[in-house]
Every structure is written in C-alpha cells, then in structure tokens.
C-alpha atoms as a PDB file:
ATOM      1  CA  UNK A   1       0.000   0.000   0.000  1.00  0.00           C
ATOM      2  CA  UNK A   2       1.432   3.195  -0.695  1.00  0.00           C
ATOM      3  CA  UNK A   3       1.286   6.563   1.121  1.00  0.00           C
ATOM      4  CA  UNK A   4       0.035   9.870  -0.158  1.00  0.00           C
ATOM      5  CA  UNK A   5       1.000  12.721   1.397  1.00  0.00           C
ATOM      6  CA  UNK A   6      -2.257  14.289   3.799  1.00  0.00           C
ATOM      7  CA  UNK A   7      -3.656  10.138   4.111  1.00  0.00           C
ATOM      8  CA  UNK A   8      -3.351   9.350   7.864  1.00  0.00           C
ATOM      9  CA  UNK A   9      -0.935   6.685   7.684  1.00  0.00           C
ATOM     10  CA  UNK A  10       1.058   9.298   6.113  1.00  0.00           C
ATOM     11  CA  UNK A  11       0.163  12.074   9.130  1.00  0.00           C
ATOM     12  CA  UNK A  12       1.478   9.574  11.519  1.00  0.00           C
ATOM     13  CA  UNK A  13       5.039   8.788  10.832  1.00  0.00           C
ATOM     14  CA  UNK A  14       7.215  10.752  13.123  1.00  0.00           C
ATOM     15  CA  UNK A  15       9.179  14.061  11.748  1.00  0.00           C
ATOM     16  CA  UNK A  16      12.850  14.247  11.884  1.00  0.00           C
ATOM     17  CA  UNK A  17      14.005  17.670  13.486  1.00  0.00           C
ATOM     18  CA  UNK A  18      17.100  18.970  14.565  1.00  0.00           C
ATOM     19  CA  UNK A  19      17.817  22.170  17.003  1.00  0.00           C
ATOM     20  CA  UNK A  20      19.599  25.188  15.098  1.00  0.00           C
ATOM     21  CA  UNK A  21      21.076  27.467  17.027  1.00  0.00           C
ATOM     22  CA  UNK A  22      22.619  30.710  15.596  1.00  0.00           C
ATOM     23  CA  UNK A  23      26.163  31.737  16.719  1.00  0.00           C
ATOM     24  CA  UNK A  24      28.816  34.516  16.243  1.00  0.00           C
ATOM     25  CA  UNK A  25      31.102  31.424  16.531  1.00  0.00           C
ATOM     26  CA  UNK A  26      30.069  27.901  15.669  1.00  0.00           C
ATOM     27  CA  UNK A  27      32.929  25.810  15.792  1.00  0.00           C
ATOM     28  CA  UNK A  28      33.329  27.121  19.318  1.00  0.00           C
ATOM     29  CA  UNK A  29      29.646  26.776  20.155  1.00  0.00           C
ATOM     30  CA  UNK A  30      29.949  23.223  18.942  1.00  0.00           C
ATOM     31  CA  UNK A  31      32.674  22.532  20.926  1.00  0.00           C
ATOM     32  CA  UNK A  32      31.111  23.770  23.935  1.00  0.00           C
ATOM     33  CA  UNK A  33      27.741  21.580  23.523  1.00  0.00           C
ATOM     34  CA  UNK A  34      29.347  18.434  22.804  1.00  0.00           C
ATOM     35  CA  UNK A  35      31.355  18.767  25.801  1.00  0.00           C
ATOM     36  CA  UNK A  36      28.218  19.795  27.875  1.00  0.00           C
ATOM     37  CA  UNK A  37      26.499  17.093  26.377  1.00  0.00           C
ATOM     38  CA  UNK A  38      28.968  14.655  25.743  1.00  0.00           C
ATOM     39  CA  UNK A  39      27.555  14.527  22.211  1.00  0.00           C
ATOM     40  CA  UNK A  40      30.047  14.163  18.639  1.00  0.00           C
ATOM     41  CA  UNK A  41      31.128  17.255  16.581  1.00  0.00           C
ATOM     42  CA  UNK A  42      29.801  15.808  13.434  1.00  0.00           C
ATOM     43  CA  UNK A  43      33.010  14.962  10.964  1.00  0.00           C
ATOM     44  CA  UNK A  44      31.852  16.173   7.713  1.00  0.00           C
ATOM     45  CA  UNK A  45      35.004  16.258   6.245  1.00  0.00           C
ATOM     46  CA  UNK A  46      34.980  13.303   3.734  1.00  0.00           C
ATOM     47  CA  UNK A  47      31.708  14.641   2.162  1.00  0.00           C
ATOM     48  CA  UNK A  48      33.140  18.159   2.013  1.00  0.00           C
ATOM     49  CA  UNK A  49      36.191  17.156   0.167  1.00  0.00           C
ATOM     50  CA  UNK A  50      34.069  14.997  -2.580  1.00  0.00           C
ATOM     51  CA  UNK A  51      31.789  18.392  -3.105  1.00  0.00           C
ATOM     52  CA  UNK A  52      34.990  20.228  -3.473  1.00  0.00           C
ATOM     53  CA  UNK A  53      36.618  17.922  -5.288  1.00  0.00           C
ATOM     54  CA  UNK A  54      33.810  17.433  -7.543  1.00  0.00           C
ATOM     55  CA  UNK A  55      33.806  21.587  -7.904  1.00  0.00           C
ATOM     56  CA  UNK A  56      30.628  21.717  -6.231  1.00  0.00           C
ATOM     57  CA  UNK A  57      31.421  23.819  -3.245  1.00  0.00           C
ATOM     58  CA  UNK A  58      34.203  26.432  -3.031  1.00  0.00           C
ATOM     59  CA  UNK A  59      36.875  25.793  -0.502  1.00  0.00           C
ATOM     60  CA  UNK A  60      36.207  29.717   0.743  1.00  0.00           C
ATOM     61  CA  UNK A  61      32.777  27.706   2.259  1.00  0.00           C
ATOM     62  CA  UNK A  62      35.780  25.594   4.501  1.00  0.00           C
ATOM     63  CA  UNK A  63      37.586  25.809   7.794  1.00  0.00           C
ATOM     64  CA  UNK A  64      40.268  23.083   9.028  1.00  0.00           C
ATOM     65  CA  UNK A  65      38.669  22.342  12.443  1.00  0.00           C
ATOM     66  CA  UNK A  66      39.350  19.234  14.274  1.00  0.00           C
ATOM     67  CA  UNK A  67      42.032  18.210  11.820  1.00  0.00           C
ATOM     68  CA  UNK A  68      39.692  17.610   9.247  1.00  0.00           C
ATOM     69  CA  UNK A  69      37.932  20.182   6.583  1.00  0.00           C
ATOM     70  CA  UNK A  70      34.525  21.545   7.910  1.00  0.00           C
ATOM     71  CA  UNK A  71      32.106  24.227   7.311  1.00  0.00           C
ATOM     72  CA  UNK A  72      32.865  27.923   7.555  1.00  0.00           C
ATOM     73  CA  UNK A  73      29.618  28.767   9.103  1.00  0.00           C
ATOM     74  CA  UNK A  74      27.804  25.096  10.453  1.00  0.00           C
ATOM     75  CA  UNK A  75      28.491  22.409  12.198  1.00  0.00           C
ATOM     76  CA  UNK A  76      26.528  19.902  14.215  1.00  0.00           C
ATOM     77  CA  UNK A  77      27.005  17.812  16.831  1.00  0.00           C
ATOM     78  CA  UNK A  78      24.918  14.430  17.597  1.00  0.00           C
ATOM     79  CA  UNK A  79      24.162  11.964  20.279  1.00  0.00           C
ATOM     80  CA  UNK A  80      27.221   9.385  19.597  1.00  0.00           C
ATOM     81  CA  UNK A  81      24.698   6.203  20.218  1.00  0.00           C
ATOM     82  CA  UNK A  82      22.180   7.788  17.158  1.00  0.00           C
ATOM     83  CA  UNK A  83      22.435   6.805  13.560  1.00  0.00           C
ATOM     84  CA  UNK A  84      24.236   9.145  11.313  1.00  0.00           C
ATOM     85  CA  UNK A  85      25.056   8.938   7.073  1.00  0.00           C
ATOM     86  CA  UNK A  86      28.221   7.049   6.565  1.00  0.00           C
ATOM     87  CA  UNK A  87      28.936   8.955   3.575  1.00  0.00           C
ATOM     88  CA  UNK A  88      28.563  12.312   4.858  1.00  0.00           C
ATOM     89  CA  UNK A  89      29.207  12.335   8.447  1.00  0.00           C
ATOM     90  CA  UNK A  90      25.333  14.111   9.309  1.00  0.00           C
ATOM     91  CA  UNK A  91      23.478  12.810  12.107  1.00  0.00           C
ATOM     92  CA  UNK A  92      19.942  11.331  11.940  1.00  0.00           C
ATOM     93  CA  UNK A  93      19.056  11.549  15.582  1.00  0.00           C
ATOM     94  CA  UNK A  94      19.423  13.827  18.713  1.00  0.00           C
ATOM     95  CA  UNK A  95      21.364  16.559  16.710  1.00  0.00           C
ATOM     96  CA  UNK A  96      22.357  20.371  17.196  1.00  0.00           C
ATOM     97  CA  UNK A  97      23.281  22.672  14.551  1.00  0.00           C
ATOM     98  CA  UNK A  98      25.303  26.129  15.026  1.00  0.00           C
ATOM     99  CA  UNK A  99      25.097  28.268  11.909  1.00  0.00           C
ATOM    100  CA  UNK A 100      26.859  31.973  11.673  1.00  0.00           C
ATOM    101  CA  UNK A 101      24.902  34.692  11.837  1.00  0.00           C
ATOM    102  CA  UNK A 102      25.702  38.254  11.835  1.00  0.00           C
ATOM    103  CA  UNK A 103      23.834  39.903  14.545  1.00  0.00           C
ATOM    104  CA  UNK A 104      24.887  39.431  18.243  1.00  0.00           C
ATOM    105  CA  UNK A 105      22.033  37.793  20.741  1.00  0.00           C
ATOM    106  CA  UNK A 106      20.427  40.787  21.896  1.00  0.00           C
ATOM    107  CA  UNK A 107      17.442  39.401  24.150  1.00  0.00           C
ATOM    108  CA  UNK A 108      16.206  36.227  25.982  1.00  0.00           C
ATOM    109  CA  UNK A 109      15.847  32.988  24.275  1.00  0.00           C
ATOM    110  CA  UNK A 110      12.323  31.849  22.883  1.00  0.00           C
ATOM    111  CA  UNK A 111      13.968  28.207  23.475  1.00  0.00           C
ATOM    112  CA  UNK A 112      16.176  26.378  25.553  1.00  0.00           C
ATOM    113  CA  UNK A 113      17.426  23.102  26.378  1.00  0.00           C
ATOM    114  CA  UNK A 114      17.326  22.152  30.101  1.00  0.00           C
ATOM    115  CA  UNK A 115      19.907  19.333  31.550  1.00  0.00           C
ATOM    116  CA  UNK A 116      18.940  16.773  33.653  1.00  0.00           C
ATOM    117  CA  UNK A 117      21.621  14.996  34.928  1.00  0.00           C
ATOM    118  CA  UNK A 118      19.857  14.729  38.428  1.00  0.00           C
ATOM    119  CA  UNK A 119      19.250  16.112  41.420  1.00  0.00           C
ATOM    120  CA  UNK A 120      22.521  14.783  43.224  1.00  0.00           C
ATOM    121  CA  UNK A 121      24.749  15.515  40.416  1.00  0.00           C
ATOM    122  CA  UNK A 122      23.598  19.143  39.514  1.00  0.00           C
ATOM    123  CA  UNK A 123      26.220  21.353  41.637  1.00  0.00           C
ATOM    124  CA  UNK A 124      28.864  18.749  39.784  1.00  0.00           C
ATOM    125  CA  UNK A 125      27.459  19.103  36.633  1.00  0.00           C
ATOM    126  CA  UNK A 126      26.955  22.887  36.993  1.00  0.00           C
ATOM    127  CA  UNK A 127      31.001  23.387  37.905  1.00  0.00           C
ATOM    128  CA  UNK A 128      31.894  21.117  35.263  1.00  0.00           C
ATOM    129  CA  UNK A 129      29.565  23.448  32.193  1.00  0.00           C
ATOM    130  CA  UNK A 130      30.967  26.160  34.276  1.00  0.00           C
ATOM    131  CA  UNK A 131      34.815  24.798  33.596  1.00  0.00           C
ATOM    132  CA  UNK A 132      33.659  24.746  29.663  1.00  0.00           C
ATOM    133  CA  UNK A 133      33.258  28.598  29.792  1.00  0.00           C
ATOM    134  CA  UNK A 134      29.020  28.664  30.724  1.00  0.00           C
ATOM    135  CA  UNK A 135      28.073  30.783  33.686  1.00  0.00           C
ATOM    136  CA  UNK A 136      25.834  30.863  36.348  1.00  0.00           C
ATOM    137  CA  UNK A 137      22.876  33.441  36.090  1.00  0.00           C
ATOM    138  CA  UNK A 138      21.215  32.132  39.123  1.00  0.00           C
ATOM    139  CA  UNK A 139      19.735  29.458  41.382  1.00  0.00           C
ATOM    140  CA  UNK A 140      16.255  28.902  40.924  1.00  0.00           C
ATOM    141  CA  UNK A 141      13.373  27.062  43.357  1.00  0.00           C
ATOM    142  CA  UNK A 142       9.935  27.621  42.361  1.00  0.00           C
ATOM    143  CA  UNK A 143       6.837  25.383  42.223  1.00  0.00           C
ATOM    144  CA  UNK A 144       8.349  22.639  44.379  1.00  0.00           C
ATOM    145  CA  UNK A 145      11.542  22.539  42.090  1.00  0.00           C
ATOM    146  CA  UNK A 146      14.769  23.643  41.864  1.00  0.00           C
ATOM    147  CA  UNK A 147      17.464  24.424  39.238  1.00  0.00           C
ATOM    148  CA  UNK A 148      20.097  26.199  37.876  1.00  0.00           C
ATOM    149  CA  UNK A 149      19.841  28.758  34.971  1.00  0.00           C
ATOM    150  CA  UNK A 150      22.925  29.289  33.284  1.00  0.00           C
ATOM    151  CA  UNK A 151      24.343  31.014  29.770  1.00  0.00           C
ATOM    152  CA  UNK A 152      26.805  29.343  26.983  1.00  0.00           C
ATOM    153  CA  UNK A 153      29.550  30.980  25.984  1.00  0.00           C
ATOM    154  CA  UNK A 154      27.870  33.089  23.577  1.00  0.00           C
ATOM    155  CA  UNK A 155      24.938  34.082  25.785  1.00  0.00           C
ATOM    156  CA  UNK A 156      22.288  31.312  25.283  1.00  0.00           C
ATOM    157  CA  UNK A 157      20.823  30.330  28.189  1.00  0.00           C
ATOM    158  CA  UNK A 158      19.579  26.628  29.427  1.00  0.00           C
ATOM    159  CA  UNK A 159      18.867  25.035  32.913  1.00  0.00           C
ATOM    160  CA  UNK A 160      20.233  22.377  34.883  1.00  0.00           C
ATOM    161  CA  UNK A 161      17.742  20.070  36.701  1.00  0.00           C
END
C-alpha cells in the first residue's frame, strides 16, 4: 500500500528535526555543547572534500577544524549512540546545529534546552559546564523545584535540573 501525502498513515510517521542554534562562533559553540552534552562534533570532512573535489562547493565555504575540513559557518554535533550517514558524516538523531549569523544575541531565548543529569549531580554538573566557559545566572526554586539557569559561551541560556 502506498502513502500519499495528507492520508493518515502518512500524518502519523514521526518528523525528523534537529535544534539550530545561531552563533557569532560555531565551531566554538559546537565545541562547547558536545562537551556539555557529551555529544560528537559531526566529521563532515569526507563529504566536504568529494563536493569540493567534484567543484561543487568552493573551498572559501571551509575551515580546518578538528584536523579535518569543515564548514565555515555550520556544524553539528549528535548523540554518539544515534544513527548518522556514513557517507557524509550528518546525524539522523538527537542533533544540534550552530550556523553563523551576523547579529549578536540581543534578548532572551524563545527556546532552551534544560539538563537533567539529576538532582545529586547538579552542583557537579553545573562546575563542570561552568569549567567549559558557561556561567551561572542564578539558582532557581519555584513550584516545588529547583534548578540552575545558566548562559553558553555566547549568551544562550539553558537550565540544569
């Protein structure tokens, strides 16, 4: 049986997503939140030199980074127990994407990730994001709850549970 698109078996299925975050810096971004979340930078690098190779991409696109040629302006990193593309190194699971952008933040995010590495590891986990360059903003216990809301090195806030 085959699926059209707007049928319901076709409204079930799941959608793929990934979380893109916009950065002054992404490799350094990137290099942050796979620490913090002991997640992969994404290597990228064999499928970068085929498109250049191929003349498909300009090398002015490409950084070294890692040892290995990346993006100028994005790179991912992924869960290292999700599925990724063999050929060109991009994750197809629990995935986080830093692009350049311009502008500096300027105001509160509209989304965040919160950390939950749990309730007796929080003030260790906290100094350890905070030894990766992320600050404390403050302590927070509201509604029964407590946590810690912090900022990335560029800014971006996110809270540890």
């Amino acid at each position: 049986m085959t699926e059209t698109p707007g049928s319901p078996a076709a409204a079930a299925q799941p959608v793929h997503f990934k979380i893109v975050v916009d950065a002054a810096d992404p490799h350094a971004q990137a290099d942050f939140w796979a620490a913090a979340l002991h997640y992969e930078v994404e290597d990228n690098g064999a499928f970068i030199d085929r498109l250049l190779a191929a003349g498909a991409a300009p090398a002015e696109l490409t950084v070294e980074s890692h040892g290995r040629r990346a993006w100028r302006d994005l790179i991912a990193v992924r869960h290292p127990e999700d599925p990724y593309q063999e050929d060109t190194g991009t994750g197809l699971g629990r995935r986080l994407l830093f692009q350049r952008v311009p502008e500096p933040k300027t105001v509160k995010n509209r989304i965040h990730l919160d950390l939950h590495p749990g309730t007796d590891r929080r003030a260790a986990e906290v100094a350890r994001l905070e030894g990766l360059g992320a600050s404390v903003v403050r302590e927070v216990s509201e509604f029964g709850a407590e946590w810690v809301l912090m900022r990335d090195p560029e800014g971006n806030e996110f809270c540890v549970h």
